[in-house]
C-alpha atoms as a PDB file:
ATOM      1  CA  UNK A   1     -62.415  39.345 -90.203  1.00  0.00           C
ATOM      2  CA  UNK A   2     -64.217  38.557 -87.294  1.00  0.00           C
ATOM      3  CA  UNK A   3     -63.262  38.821 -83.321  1.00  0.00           C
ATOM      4  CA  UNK A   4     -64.721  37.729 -79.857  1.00  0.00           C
ATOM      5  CA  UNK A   5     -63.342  40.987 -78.325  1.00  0.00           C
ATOM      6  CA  UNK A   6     -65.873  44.046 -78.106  1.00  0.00           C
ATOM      7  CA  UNK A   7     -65.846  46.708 -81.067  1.00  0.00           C
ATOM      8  CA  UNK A   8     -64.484  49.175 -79.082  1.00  0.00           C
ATOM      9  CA  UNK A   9     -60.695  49.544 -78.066  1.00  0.00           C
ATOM     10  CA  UNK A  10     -59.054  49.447 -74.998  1.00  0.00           C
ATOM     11  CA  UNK A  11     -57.623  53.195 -74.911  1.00  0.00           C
ATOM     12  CA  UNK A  12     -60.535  54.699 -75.847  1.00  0.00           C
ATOM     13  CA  UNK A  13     -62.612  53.542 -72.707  1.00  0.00           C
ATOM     14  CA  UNK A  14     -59.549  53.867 -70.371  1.00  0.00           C
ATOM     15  CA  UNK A  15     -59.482  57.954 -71.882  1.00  0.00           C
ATOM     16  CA  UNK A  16     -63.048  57.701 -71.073  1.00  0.00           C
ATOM     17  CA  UNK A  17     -62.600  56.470 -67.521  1.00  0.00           C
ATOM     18  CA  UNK A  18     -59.847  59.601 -67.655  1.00  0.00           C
ATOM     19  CA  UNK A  19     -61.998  62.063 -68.301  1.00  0.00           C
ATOM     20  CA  UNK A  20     -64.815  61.118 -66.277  1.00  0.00           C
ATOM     21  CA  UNK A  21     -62.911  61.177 -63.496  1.00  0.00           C
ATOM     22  CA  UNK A  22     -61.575  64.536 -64.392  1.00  0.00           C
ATOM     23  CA  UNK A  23     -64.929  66.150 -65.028  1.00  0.00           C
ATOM     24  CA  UNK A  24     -66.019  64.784 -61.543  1.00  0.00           C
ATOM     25  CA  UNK A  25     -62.999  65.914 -59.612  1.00  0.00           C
ATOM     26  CA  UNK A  26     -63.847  69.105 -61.644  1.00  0.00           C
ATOM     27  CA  UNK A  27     -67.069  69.362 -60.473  1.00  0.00           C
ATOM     28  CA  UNK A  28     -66.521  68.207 -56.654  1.00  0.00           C
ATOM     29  CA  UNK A  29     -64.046  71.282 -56.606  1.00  0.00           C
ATOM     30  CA  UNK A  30     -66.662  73.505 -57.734  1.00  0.00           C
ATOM     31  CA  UNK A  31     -68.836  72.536 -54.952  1.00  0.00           C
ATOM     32  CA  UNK A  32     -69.705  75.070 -52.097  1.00  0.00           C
ATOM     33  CA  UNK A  33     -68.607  74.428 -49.162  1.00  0.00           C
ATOM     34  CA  UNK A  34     -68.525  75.982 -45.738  1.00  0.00           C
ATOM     35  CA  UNK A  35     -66.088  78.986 -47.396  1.00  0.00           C
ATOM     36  CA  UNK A  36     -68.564  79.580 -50.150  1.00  0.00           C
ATOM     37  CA  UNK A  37     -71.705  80.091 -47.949  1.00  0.00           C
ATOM     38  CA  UNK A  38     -73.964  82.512 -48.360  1.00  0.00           C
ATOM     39  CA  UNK A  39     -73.976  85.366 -45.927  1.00  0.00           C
ATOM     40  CA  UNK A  40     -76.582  85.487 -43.738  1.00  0.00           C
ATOM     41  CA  UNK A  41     -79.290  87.884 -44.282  1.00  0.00           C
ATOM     42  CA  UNK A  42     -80.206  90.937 -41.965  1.00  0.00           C
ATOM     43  CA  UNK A  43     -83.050  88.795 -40.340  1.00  0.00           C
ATOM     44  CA  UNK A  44     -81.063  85.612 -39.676  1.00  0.00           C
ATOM     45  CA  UNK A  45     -78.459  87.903 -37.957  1.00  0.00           C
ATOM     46  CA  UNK A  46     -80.897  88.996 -36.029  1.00  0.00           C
ATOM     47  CA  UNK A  47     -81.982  85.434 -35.377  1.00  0.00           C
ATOM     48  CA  UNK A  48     -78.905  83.969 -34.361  1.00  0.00           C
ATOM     49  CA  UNK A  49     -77.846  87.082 -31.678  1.00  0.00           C
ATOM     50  CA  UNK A  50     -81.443  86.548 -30.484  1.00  0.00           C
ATOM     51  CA  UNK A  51     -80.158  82.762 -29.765  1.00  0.00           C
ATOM     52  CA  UNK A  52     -76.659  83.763 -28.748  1.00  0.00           C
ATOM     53  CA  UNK A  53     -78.629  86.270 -26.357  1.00  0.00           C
ATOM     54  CA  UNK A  54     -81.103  83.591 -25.054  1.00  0.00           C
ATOM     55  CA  UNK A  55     -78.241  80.941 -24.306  1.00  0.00           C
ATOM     56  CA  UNK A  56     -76.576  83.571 -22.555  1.00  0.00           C
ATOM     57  CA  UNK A  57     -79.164  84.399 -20.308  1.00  0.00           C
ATOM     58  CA  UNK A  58     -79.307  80.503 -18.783  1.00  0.00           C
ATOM     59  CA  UNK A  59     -76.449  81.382 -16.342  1.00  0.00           C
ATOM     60  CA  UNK A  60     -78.515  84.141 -14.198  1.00  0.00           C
ATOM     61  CA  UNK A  61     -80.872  81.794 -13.551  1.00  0.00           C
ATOM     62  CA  UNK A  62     -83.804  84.342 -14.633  1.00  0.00           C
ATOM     63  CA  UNK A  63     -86.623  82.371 -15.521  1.00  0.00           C
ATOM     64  CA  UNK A  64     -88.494  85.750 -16.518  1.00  0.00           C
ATOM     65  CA  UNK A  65     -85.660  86.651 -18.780  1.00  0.00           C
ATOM     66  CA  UNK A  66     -85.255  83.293 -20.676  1.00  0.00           C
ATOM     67  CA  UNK A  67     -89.175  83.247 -21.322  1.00  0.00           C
ATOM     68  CA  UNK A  68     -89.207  86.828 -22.446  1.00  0.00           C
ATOM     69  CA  UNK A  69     -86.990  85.023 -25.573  1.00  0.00           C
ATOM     70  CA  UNK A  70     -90.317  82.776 -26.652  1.00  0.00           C
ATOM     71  CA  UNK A  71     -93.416  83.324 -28.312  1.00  0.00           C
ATOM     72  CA  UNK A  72     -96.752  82.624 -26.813  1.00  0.00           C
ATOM     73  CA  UNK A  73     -97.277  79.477 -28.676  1.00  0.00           C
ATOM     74  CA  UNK A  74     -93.567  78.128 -28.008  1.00  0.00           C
ATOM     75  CA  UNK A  75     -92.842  74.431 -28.020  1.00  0.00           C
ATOM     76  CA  UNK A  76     -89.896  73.202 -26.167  1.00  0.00           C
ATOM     77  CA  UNK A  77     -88.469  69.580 -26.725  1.00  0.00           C
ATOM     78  CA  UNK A  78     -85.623  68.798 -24.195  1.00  0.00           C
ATOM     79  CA  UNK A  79     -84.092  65.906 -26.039  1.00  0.00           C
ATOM     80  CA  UNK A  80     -85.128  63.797 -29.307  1.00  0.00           C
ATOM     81  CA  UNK A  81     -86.426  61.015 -26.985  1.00  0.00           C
ATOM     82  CA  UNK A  82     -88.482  62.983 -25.318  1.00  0.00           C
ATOM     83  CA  UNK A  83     -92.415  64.624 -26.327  1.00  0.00           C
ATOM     84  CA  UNK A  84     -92.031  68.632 -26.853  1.00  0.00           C
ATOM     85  CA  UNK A  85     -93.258  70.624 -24.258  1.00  0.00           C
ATOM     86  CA  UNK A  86     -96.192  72.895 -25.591  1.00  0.00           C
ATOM     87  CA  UNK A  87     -97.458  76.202 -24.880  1.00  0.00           C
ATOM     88  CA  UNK A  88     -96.197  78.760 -22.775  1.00  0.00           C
ATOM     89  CA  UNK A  89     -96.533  77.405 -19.316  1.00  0.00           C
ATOM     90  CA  UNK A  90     -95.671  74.280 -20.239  1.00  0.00           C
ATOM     91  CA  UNK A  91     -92.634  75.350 -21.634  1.00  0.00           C
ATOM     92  CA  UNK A  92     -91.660  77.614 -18.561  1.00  0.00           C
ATOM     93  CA  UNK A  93     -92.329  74.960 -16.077  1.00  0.00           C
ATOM     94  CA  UNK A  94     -89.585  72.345 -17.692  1.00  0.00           C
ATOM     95  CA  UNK A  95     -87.172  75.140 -17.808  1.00  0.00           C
ATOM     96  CA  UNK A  96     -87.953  75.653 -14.262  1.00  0.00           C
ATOM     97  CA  UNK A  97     -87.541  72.111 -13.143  1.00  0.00           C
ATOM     98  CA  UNK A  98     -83.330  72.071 -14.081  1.00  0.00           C
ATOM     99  CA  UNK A  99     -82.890  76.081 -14.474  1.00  0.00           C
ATOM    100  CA  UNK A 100     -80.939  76.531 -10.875  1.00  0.00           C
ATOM    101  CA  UNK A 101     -78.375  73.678 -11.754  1.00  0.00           C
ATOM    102  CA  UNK A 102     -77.558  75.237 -15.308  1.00  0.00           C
ATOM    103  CA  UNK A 103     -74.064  76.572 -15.358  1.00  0.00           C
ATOM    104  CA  UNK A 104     -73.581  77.642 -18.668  1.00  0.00           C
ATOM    105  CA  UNK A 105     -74.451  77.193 -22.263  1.00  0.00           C
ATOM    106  CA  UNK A 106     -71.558  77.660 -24.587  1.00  0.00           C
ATOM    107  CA  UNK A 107     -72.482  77.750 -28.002  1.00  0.00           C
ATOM    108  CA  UNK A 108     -69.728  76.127 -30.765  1.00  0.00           C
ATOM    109  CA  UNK A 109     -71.241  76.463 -33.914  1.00  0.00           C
ATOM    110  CA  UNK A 110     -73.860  78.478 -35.514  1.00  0.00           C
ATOM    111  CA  UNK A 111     -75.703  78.043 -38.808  1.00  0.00           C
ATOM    112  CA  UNK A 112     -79.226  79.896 -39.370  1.00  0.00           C
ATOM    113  CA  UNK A 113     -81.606  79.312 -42.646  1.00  0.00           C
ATOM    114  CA  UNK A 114     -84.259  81.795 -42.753  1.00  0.00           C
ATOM    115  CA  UNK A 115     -86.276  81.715 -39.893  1.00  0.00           C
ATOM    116  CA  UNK A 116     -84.056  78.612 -38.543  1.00  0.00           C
ATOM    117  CA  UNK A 117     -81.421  78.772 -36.096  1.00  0.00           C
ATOM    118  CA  UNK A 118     -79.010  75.657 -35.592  1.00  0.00           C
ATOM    119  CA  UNK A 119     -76.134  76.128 -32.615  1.00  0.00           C
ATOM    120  CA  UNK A 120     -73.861  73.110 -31.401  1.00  0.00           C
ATOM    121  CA  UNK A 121     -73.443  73.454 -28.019  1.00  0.00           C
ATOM    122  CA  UNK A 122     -71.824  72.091 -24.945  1.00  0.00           C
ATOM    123  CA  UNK A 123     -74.703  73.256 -22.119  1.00  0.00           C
ATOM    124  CA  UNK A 124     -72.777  72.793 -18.605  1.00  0.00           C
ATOM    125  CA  UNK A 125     -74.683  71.583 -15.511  1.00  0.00           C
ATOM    126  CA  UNK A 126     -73.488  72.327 -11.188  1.00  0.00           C
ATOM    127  CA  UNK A 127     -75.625  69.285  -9.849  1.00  0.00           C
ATOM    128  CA  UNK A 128     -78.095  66.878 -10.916  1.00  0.00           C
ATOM    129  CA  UNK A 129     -78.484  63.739 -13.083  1.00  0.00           C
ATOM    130  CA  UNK A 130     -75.551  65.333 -15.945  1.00  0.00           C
ATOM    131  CA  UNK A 131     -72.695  67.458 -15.985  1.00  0.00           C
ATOM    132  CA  UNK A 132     -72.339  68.233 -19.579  1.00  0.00           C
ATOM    133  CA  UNK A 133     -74.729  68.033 -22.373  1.00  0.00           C
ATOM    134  CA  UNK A 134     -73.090  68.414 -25.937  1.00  0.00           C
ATOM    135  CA  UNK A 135     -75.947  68.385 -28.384  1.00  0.00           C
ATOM    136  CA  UNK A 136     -77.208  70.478 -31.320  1.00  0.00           C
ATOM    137  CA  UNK A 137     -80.419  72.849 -30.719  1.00  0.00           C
ATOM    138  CA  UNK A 138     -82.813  73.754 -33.489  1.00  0.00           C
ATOM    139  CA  UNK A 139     -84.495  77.089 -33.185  1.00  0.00           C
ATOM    140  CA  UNK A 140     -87.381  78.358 -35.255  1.00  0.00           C
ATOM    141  CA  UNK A 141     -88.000  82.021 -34.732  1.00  0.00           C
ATOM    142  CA  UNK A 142     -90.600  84.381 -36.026  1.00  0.00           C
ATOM    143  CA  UNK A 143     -91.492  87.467 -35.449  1.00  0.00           C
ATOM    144  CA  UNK A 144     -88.156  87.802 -33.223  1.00  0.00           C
ATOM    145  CA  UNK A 145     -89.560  85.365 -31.066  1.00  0.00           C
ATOM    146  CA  UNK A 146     -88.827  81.668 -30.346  1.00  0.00           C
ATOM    147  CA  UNK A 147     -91.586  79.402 -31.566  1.00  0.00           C
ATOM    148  CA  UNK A 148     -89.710  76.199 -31.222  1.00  0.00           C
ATOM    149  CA  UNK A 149     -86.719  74.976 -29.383  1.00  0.00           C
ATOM    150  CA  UNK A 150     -85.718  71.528 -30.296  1.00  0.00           C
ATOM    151  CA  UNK A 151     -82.719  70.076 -29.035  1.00  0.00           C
ATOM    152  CA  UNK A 152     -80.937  66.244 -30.559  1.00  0.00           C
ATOM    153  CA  UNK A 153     -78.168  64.952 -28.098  1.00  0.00           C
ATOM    154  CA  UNK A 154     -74.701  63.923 -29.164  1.00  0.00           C
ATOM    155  CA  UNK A 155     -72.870  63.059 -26.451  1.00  0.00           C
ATOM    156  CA  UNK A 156     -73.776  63.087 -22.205  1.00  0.00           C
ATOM    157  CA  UNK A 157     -71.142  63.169 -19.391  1.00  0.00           C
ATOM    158  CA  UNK A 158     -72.953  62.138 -16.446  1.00  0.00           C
END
């Protein structure tokens, strides 16, 4: 006997399409999330309190201070539209250009990777062209130095 349906029947693939999507709701529970993260190391510990340190140090307006947190060859990018700032000098003179009108960095998140360092923040401003910056800052340390201090805007109140 012949027929113009397919050979196979109609439960079987709808108990496949079952238990594919069981195995993949299987696996998506088995994923790690945010709960299941790794703790950090000794060394990114010290990483991130050597960023909580250095965003804590914006408010006394101590330009000494905040470059005591970098490494000779630091690089400094202010936002992702802009060119990093490179070398020590360099690096101290942007900070110096909008240091006094810095009110506060308060950090939201932090997540640190080996040498890395990422922290959400919300860096608050007294006068100038912004109030509020909310953006995410990328830190690569070594040597319990900063290297490189990138920072990617999300949102500006001006």
């Amino acid at each position: 006997m012949k027929s113009d349906s397919p050979s196979r029947s109609p439960g079987l693939t709808r108990r496949s399409a079952f238990t594919t999507a069981g195995l993949g709701l299987a696996a998506i529970a088995n994923m790690p999330g945010r709960a299941d993260a790794a703790e950090w190391t000794a060394a990114e510990k010290a990483n991130v309190q050597i960023v909580n340190d250095f965003c804590a140090a914006w408010p006394s307006h101590n330009l000494d201070r905040i470059m005591s947190f970098f490494a000779e060859n630091c690089a400094y990018r202010v936002t992702e539209a802009q060119e990093p700032n490179k070398g020590r000098q360099a690096v101290q003179d942007r900070i110096k250009s909008f240091l006094e009108r810095v009110q506060s960095f308060d950090v939201i998140e932090t997540l640190a990777k080996g040498p890395m360092v990422f922290n959400e923040r919300h860096d608050h401003f007294t006068a100038g062209p912004l109030k509020m910056w909310h953006g995410v800052g990328v830190f690569f340390l070594k040597d319990g130095k900063i290297v490189e201090w990138y920072d990617y805007t999300i949102s500006i109140d001006r």
